[in-house]
C-alpha atoms as a PDB file:
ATOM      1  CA  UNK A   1       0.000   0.000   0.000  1.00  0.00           C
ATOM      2  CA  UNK A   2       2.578   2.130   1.044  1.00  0.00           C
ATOM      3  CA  UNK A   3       4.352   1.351  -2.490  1.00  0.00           C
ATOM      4  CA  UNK A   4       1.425   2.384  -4.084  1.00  0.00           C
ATOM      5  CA  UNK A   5       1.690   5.710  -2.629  1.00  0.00           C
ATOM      6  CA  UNK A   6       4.901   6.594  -3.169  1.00  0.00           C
ATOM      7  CA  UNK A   7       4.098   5.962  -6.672  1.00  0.00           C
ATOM      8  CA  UNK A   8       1.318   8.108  -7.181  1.00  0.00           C
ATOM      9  CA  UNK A   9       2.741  10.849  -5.676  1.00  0.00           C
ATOM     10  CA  UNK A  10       6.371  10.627  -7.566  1.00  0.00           C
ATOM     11  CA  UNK A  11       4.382  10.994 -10.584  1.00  0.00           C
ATOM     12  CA  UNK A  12       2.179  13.915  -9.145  1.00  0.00           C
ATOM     13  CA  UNK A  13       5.355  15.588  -8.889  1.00  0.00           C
ATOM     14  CA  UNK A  14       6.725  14.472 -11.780  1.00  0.00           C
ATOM     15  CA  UNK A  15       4.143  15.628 -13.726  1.00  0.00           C
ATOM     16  CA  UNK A  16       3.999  19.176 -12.091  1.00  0.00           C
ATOM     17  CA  UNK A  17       7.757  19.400 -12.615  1.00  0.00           C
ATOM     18  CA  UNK A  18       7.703  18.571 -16.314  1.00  0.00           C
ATOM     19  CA  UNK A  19       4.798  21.112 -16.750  1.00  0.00           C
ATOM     20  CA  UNK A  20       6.630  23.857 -15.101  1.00  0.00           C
ATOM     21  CA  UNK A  21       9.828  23.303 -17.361  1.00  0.00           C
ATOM     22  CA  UNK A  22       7.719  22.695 -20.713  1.00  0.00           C
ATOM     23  CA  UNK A  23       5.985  26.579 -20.212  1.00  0.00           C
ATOM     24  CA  UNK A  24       9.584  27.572 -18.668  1.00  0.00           C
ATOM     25  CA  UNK A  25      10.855  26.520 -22.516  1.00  0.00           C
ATOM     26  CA  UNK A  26       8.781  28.775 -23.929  1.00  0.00           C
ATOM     27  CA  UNK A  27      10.258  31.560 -22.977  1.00  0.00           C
ATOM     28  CA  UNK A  28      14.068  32.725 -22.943  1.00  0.00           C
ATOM     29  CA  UNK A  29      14.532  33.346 -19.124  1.00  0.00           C
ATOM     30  CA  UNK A  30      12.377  30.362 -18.197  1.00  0.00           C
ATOM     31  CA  UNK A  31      12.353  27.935 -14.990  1.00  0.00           C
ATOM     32  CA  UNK A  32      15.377  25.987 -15.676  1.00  0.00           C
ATOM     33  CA  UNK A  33      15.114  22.140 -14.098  1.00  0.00           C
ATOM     34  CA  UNK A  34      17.981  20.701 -12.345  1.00  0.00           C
ATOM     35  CA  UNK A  35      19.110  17.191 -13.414  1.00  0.00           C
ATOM     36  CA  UNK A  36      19.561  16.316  -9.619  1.00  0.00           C
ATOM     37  CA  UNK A  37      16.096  16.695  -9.375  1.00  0.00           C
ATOM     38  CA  UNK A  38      15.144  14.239 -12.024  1.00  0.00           C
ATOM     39  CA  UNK A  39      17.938  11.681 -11.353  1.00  0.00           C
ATOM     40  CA  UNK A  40      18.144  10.984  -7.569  1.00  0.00           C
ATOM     41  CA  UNK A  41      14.661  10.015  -7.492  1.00  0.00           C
ATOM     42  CA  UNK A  42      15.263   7.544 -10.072  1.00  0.00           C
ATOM     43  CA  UNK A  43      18.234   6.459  -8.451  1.00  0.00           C
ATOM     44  CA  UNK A  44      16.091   5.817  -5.368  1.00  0.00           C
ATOM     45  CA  UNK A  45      13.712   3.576  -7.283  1.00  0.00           C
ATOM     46  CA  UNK A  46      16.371   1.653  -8.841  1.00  0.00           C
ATOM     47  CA  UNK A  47      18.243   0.857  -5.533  1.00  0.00           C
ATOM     48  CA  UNK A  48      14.826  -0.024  -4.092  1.00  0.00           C
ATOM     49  CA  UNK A  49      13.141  -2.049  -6.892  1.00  0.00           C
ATOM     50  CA  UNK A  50      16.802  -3.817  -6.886  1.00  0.00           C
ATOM     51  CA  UNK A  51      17.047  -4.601  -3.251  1.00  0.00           C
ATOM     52  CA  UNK A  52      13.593  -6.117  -3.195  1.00  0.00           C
ATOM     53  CA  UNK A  53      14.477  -7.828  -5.971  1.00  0.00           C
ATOM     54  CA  UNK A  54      17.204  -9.694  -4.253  1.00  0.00           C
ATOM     55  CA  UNK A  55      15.107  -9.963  -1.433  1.00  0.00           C
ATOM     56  CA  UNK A  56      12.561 -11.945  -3.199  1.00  0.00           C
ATOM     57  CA  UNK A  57      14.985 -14.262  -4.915  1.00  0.00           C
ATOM     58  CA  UNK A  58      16.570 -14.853  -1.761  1.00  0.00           C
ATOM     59  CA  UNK A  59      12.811 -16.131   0.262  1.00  0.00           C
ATOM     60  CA  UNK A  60      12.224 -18.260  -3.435  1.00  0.00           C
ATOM     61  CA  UNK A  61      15.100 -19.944  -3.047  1.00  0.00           C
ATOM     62  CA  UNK A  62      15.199 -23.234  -1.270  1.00  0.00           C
ATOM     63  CA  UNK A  63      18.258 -23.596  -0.111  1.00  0.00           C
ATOM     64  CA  UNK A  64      17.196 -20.268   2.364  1.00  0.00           C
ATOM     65  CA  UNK A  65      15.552 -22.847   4.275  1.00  0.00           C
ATOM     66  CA  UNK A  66      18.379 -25.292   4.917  1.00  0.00           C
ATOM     67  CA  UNK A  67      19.780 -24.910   8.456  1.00  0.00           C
ATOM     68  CA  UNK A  68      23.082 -22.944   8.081  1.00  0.00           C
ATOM     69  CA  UNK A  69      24.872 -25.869   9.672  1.00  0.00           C
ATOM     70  CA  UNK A  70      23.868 -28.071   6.330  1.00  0.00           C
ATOM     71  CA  UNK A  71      24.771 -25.487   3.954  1.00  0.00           C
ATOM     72  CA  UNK A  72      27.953 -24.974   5.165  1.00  0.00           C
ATOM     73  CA  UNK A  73      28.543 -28.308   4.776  1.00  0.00           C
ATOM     74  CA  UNK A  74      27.998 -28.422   1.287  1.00  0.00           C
ATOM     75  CA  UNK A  75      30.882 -26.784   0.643  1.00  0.00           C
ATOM     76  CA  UNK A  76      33.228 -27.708   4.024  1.00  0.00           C
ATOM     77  CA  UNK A  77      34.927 -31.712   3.643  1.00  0.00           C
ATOM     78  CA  UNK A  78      34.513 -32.581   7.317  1.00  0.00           C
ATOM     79  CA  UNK A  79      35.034 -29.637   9.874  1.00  0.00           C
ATOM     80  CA  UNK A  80      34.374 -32.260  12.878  1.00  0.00           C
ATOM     81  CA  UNK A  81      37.344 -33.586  14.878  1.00  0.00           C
ATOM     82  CA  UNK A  82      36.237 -37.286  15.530  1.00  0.00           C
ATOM     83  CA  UNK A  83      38.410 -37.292  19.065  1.00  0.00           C
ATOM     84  CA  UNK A  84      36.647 -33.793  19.979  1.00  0.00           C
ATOM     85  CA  UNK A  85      33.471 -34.757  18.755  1.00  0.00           C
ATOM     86  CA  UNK A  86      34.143 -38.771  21.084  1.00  0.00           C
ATOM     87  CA  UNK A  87      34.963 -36.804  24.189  1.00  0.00           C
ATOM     88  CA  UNK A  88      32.228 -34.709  24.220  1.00  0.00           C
ATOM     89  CA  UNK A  89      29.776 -37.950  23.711  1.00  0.00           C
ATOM     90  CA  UNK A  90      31.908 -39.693  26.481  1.00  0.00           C
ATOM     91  CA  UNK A  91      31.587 -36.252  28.672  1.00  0.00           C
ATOM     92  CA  UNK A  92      27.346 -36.080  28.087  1.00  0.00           C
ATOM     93  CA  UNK A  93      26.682 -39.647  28.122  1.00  0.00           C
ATOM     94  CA  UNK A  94      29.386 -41.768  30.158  1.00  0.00           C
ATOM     95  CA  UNK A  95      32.479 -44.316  29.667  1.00  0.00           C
ATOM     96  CA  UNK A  96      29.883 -46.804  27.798  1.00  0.00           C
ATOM     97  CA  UNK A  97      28.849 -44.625  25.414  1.00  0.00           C
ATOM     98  CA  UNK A  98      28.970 -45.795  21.611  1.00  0.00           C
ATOM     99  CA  UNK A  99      27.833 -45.110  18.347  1.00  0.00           C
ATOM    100  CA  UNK A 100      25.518 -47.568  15.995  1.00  0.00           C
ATOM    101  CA  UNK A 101      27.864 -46.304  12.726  1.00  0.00           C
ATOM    102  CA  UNK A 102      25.552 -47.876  10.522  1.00  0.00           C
ATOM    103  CA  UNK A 103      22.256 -45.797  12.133  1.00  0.00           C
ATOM    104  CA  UNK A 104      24.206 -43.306  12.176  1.00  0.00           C
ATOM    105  CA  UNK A 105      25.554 -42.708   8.582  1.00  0.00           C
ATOM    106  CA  UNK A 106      22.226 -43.678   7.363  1.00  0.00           C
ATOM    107  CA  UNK A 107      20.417 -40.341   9.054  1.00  0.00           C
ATOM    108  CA  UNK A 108      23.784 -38.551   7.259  1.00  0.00           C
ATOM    109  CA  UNK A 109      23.417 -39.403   4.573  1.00  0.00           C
ATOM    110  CA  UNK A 110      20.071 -38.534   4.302  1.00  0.00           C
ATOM    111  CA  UNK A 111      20.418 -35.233   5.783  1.00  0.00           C
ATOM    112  CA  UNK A 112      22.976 -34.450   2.707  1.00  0.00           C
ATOM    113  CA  UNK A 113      20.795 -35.505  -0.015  1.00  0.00           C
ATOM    114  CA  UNK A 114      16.968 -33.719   1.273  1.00  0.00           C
ATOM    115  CA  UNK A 115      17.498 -29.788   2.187  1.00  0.00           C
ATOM    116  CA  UNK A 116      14.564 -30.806   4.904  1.00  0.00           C
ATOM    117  CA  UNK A 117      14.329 -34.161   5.349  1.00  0.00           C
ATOM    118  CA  UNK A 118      11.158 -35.286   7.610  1.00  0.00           C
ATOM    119  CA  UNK A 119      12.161 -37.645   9.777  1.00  0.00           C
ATOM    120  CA  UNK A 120      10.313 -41.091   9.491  1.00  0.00           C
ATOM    121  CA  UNK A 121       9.323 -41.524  13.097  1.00  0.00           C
ATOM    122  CA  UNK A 122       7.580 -44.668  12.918  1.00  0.00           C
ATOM    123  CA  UNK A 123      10.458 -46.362  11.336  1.00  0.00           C
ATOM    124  CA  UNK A 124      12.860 -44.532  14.480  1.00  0.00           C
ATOM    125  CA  UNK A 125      10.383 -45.726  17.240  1.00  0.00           C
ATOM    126  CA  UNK A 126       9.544 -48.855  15.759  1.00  0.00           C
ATOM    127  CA  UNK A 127      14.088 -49.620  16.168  1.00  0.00           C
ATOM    128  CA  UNK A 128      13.980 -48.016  19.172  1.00  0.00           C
ATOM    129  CA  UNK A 129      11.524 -50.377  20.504  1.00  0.00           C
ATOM    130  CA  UNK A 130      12.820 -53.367  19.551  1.00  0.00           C
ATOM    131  CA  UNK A 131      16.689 -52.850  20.662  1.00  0.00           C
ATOM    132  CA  UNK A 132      17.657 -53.596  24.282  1.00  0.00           C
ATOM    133  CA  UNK A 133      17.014 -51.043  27.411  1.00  0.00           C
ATOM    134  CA  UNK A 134      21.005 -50.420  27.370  1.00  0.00           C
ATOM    135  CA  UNK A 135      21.308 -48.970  23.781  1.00  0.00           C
ATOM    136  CA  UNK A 136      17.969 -47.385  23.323  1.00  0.00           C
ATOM    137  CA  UNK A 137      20.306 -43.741  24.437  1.00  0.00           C
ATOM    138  CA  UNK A 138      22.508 -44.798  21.893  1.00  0.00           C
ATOM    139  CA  UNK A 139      20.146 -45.867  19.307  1.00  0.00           C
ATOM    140  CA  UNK A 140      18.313 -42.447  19.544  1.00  0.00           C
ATOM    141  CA  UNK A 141      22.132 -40.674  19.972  1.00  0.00           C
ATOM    142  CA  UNK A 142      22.949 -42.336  16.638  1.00  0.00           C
ATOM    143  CA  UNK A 143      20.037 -40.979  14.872  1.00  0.00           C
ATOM    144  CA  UNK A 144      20.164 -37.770  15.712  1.00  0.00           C
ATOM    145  CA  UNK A 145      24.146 -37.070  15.662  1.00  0.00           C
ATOM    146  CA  UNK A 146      23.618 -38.367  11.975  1.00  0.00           C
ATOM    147  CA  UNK A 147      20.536 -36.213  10.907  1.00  0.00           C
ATOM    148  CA  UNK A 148      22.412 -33.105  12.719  1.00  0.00           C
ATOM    149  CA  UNK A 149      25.758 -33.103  11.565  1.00  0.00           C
ATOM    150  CA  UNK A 150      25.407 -34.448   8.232  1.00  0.00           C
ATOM    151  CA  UNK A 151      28.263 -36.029   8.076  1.00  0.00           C
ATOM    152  CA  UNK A 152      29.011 -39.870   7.254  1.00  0.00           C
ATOM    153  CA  UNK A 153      32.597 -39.823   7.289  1.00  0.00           C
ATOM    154  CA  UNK A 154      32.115 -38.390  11.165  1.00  0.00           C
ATOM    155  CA  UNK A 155      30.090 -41.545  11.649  1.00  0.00           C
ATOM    156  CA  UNK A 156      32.458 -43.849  10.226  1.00  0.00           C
ATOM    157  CA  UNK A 157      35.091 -42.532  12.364  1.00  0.00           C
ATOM    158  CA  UNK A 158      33.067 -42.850  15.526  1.00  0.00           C
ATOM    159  CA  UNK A 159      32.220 -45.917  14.732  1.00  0.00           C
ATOM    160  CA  UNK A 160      35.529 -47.252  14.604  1.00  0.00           C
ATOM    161  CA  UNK A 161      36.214 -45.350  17.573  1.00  0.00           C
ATOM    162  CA  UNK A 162      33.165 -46.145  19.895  1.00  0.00           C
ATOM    163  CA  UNK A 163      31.158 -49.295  18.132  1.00  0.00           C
ATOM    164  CA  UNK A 164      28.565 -50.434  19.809  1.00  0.00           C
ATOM    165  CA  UNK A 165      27.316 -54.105  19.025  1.00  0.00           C
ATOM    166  CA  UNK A 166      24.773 -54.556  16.768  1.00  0.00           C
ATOM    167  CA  UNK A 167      23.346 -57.039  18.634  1.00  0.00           C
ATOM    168  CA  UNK A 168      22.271 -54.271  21.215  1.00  0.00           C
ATOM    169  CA  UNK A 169      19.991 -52.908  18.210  1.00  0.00           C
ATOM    170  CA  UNK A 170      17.747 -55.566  18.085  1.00  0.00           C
ATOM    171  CA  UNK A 171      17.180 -56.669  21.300  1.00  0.00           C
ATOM    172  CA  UNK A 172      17.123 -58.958  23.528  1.00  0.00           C
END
């Protein structure tokens, strides 16, 4: 609305200016226009029109809604240390803390291919269900380190690091 406005009365203005120079023409000692007074408003517009421009092709564009974590790593190889990222597990979740790799790279690999994946929560509950009390923290830790980070060589390397049996994962 307030566009719209703006508008109406540049041209109002416009048009009074452009009349008051045409009968200023007419005559020898006439109203002279100054080109500042024509250009900067112009200027104005185009700085405007371009910014919203950009604007707009920035909220059309889907990779906007990737999380910025993701679209860095689009272009980054693997900006995880495995030993930082292992001591910080052991820190949160204890000595027998461990990784399903294979859970784990599946989420990250997923996460790398769909900008917003939705997570299939039946298929998550229905695994976390069925593996034993002890690695249900890990099964669920698995799944989400993958989907977060995005990274399967960070799973592969925790998984060598901190396995945990895959026995666990089915249960009991």
């Amino acid at each position: 609305m307030e566009m719209c406005k703006l508008c109406y009365v540049w041209t109002v203005v416009s048009f009074l200016v452009f009349q008051f120079a045409l009968e200023g023409s007419s005559q020898q000692a006439g109203f002279e226009l100054p080109v500042q007074l024509l250009g900067f408003p112009f200027i104005i517009m185009a700085v405007r029109l371009t910014n919203f421009v950009k604007k707009l092709s920035y909220a059309l564009n889907p990779a906007t809604y990737r999380s910025r974590n993701r679209r860095e790593l689009a272009y980054d190889a693997d900006p995880f240390d495995a030993a930082e990222v292992e001591k910080y597990i052991v820190g949160e979740f204890g000595a027998r803390a461990c990784v399903f790799e294979r859970v784990c790279a599946h989420y990250a690999a997923r996460a790398q291919v769909l900008p917003k994946p939705q997570m299939d929560w039946a298929d998550v509950f229905s695994h976390y269900k069925r593996s034993s009390d002890s690695a249900k923290d890990f099964y669920l830790l698995s799944v989400f380190l993958g989907d977060i980070v995005g990274s399967p060589q960070l799973c592969h390397q925790l998984g060598k690091r901190r396995s945990c049996d895959e026995g666990l994962l089915e249960g009991s």
